[in-house]
N, C-alpha and C. Protein backbone atom coordinates (compact mmCIF):
# COMPACT_ATOMS: atom_id res chain seq x y z
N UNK A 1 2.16 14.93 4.45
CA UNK A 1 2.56 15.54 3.20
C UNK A 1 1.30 16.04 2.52
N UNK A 2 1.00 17.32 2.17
CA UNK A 2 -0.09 18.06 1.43
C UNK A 2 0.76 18.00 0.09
N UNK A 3 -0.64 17.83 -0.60
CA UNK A 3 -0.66 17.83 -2.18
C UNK A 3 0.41 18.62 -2.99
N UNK A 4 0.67 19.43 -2.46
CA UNK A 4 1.46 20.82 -2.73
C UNK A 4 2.57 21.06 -2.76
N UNK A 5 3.42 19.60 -1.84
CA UNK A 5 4.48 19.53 -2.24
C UNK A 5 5.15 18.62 -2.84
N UNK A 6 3.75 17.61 -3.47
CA UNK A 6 4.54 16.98 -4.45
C UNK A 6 5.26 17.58 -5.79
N UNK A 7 5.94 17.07 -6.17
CA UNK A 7 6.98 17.37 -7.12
C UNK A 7 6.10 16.91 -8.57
N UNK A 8 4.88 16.27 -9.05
CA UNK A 8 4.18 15.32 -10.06
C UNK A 8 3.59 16.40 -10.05
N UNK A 9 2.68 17.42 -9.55
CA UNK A 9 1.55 17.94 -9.91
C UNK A 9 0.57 17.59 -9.25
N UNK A 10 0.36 16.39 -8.54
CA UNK A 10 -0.39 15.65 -7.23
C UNK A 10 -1.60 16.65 -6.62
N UNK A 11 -2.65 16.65 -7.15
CA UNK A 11 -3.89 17.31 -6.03
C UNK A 11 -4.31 16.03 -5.39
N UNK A 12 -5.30 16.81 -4.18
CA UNK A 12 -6.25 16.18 -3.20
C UNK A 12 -7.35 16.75 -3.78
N UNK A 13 -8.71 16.17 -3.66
CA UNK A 13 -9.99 16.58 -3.90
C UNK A 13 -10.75 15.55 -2.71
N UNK A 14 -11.47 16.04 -1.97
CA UNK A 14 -12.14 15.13 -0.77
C UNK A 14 -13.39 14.42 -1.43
N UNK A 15 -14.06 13.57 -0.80
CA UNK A 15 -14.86 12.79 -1.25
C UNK A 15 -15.74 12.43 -0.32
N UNK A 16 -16.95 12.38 -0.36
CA UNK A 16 -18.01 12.33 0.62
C UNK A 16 -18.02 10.77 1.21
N UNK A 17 -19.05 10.26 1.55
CA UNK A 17 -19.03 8.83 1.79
C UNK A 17 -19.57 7.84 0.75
N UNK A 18 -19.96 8.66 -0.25
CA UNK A 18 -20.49 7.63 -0.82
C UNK A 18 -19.74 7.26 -2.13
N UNK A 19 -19.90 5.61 -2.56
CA UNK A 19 -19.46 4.94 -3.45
C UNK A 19 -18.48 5.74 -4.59
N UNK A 20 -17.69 5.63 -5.12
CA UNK A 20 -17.41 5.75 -6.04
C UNK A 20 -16.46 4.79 -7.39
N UNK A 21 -16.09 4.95 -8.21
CA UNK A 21 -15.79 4.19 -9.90
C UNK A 21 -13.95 4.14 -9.44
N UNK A 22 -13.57 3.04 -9.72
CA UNK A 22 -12.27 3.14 -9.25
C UNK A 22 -11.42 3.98 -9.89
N UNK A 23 -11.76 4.22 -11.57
CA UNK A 23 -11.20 5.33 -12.31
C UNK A 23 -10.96 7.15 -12.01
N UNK A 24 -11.68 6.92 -10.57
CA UNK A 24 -12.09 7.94 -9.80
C UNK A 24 -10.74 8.23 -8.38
N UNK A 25 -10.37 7.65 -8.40
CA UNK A 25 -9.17 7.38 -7.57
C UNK A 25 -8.27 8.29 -7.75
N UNK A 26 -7.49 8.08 -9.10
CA UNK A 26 -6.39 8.82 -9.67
C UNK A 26 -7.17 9.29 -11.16
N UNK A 27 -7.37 10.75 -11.42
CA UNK A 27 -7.51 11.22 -12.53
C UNK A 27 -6.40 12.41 -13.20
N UNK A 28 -6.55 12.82 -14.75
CA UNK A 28 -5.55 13.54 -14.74
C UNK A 28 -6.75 14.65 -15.44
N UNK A 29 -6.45 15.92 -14.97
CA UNK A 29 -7.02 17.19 -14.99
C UNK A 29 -6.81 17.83 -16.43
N UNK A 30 -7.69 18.73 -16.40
CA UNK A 30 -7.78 19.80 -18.11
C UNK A 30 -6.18 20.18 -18.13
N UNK A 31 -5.37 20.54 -17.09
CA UNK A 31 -4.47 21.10 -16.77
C UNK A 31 -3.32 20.22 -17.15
N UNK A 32 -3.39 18.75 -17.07
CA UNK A 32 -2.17 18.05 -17.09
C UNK A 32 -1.61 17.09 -15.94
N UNK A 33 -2.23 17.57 -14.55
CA UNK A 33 -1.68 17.17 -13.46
C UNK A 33 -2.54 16.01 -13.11
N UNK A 34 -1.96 15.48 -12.32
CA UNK A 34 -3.38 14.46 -11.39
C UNK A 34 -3.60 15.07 -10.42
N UNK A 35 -5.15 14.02 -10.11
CA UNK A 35 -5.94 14.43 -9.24
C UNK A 35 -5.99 13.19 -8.20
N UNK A 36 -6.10 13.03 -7.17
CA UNK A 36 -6.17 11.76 -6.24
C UNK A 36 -7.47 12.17 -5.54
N UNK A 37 -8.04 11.16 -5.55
CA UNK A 37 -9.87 11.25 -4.53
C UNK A 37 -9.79 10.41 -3.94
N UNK A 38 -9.66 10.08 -2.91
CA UNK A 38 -9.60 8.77 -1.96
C UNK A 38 -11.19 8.76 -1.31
N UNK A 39 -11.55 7.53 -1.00
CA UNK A 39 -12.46 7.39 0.24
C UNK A 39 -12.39 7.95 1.40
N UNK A 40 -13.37 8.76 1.98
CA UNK A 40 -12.70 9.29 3.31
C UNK A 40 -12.28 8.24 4.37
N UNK A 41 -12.46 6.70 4.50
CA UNK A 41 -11.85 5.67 5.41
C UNK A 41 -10.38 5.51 4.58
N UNK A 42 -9.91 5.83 3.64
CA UNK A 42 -8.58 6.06 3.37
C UNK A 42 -7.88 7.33 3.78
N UNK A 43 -8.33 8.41 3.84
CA UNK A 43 -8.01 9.40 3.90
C UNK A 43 -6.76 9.95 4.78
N UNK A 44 -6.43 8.76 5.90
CA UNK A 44 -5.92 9.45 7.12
C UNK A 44 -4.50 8.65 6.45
N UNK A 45 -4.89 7.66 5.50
CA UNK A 45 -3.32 7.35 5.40
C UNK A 45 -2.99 7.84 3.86
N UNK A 46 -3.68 8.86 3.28
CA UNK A 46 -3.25 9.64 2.33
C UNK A 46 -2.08 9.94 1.72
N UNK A 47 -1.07 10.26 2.78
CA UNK A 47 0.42 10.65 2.40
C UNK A 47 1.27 9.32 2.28
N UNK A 48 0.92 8.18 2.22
CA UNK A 48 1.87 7.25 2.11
C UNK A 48 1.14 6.79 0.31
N UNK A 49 -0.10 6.69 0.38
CA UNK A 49 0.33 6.54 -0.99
C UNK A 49 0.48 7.59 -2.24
N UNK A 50 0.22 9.07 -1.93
CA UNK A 50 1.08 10.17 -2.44
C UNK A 50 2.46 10.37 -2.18
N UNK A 51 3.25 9.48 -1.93
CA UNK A 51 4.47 9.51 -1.36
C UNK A 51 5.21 8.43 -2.40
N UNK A 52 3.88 7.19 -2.46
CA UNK A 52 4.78 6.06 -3.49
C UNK A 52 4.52 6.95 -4.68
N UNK A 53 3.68 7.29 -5.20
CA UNK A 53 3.13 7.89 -6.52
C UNK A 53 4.03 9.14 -7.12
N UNK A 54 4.60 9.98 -5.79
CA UNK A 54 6.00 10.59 -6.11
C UNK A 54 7.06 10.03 -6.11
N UNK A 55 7.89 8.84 -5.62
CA UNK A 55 8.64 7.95 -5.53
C UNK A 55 8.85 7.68 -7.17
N UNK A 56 7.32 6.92 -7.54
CA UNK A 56 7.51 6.04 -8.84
C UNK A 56 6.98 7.22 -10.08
N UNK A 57 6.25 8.04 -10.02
CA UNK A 57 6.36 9.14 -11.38
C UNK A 57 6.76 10.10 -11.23
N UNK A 58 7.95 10.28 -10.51
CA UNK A 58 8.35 12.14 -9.82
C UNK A 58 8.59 12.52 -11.75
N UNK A 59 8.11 13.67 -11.42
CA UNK A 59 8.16 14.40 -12.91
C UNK A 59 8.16 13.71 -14.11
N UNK A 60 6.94 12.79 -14.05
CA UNK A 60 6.74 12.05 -15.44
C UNK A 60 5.04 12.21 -15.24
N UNK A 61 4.59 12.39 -15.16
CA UNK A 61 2.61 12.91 -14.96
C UNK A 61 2.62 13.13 -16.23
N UNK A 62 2.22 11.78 -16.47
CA UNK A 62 1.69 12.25 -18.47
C UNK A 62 0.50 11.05 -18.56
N UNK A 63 -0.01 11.15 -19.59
CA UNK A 63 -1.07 10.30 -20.54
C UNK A 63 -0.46 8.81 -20.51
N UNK A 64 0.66 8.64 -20.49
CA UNK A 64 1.30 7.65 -21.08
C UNK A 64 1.35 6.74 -19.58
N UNK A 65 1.84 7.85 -18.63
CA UNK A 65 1.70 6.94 -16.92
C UNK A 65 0.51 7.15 -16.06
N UNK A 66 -0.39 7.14 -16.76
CA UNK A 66 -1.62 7.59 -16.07
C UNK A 66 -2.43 6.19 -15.80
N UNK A 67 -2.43 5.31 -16.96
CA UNK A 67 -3.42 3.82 -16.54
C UNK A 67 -2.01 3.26 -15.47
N UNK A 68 -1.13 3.13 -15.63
CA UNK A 68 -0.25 2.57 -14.58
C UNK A 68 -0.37 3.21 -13.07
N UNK A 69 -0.31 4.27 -13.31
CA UNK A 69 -0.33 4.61 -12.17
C UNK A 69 -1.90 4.98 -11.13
N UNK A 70 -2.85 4.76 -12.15
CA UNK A 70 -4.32 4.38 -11.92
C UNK A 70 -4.12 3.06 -11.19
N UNK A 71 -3.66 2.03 -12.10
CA UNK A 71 -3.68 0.44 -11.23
C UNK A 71 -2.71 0.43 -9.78
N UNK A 72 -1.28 1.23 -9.96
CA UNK A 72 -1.07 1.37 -8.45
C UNK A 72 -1.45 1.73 -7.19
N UNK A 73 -2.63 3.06 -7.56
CA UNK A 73 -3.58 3.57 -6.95
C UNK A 73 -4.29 2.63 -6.08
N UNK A 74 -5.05 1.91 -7.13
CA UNK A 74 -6.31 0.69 -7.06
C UNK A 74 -5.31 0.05 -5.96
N UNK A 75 -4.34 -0.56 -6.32
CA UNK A 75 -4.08 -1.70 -5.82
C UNK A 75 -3.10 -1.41 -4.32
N UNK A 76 -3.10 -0.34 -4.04
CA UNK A 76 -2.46 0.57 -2.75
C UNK A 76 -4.25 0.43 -1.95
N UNK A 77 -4.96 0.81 -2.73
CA UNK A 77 -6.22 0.78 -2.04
C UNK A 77 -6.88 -0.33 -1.24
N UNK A 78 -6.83 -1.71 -2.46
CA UNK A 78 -7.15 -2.59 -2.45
C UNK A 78 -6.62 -3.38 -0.88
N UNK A 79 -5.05 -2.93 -0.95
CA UNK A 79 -4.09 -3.20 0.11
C UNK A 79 -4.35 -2.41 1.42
N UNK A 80 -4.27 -1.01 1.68
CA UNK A 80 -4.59 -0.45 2.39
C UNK A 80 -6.46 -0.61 3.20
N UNK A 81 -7.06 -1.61 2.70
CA UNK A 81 -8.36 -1.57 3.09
C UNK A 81 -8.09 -3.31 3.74
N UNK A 82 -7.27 -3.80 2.86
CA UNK A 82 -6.80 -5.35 3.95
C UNK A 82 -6.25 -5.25 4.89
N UNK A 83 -5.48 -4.41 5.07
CA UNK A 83 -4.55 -4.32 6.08
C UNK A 83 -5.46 -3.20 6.99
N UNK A 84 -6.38 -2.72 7.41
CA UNK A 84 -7.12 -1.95 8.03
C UNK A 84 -8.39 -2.60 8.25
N UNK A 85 -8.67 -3.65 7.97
CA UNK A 85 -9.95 -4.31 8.27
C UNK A 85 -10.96 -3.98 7.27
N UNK A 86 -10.48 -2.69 6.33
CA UNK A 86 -11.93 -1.93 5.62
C UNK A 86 -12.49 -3.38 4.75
N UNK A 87 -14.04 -2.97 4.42
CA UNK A 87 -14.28 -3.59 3.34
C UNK A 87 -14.05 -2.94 1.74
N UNK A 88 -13.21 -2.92 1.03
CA UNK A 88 -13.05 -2.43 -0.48
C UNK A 88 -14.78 -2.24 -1.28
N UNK A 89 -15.08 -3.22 -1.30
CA UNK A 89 -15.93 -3.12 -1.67
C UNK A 89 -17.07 -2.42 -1.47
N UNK A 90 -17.20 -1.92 -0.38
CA UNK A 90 -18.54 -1.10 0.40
C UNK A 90 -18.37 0.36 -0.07
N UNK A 91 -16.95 0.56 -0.63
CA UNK A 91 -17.09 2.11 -1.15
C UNK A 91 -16.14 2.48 -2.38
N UNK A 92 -15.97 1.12 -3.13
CA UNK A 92 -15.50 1.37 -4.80
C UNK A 92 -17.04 0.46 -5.51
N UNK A 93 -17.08 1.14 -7.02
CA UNK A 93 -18.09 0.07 -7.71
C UNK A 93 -17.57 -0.05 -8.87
């Protein structure tokens, strides 16, 4: 699933290898929409958690679901790096 057909407003923006702020995960743009930046060791499973994130805010992308749906982010991450062996820590700060 590309960014493009979510129904939220949902971008991709790629991300190099290095570290980044977990607030960095899910942001919401000048525009209104979010933005998703994953780690590139997340990257390949991308569409499953742009998939929950349309599931749980299809056409609600506002100010108001943005820290919620920041912590689902995190915590899809958090999950997705246990269940893959990653270390979380080696590339959030």
């Amino acid at each position: 699933m590309t960014a493009s057909t979510l129904t939220h407003g949902l971008s991709t923006v790629s991300t190099g290898q290095q570290p980044f702020y977990s607030d960095e995960i899910l942001k919401m743009s000048d525009c209104g929409s979010w933005t998703l930046t994953l780690p590139s060791q997340l990257k390949s499973h991308q569409h499953e958690l742009e998939s929950l994130l349309n599931k749980v805010f299809r056409g609600r992308c506002s100010d108001a679901n943005l820290a919620l749906a920041q912590q689902l982010a995190l915590n899809w991450c958090m999950s997705k790096c246990k269940q893959t062996g990653l270390s979380f820590d080696d590339f959030i700060r």
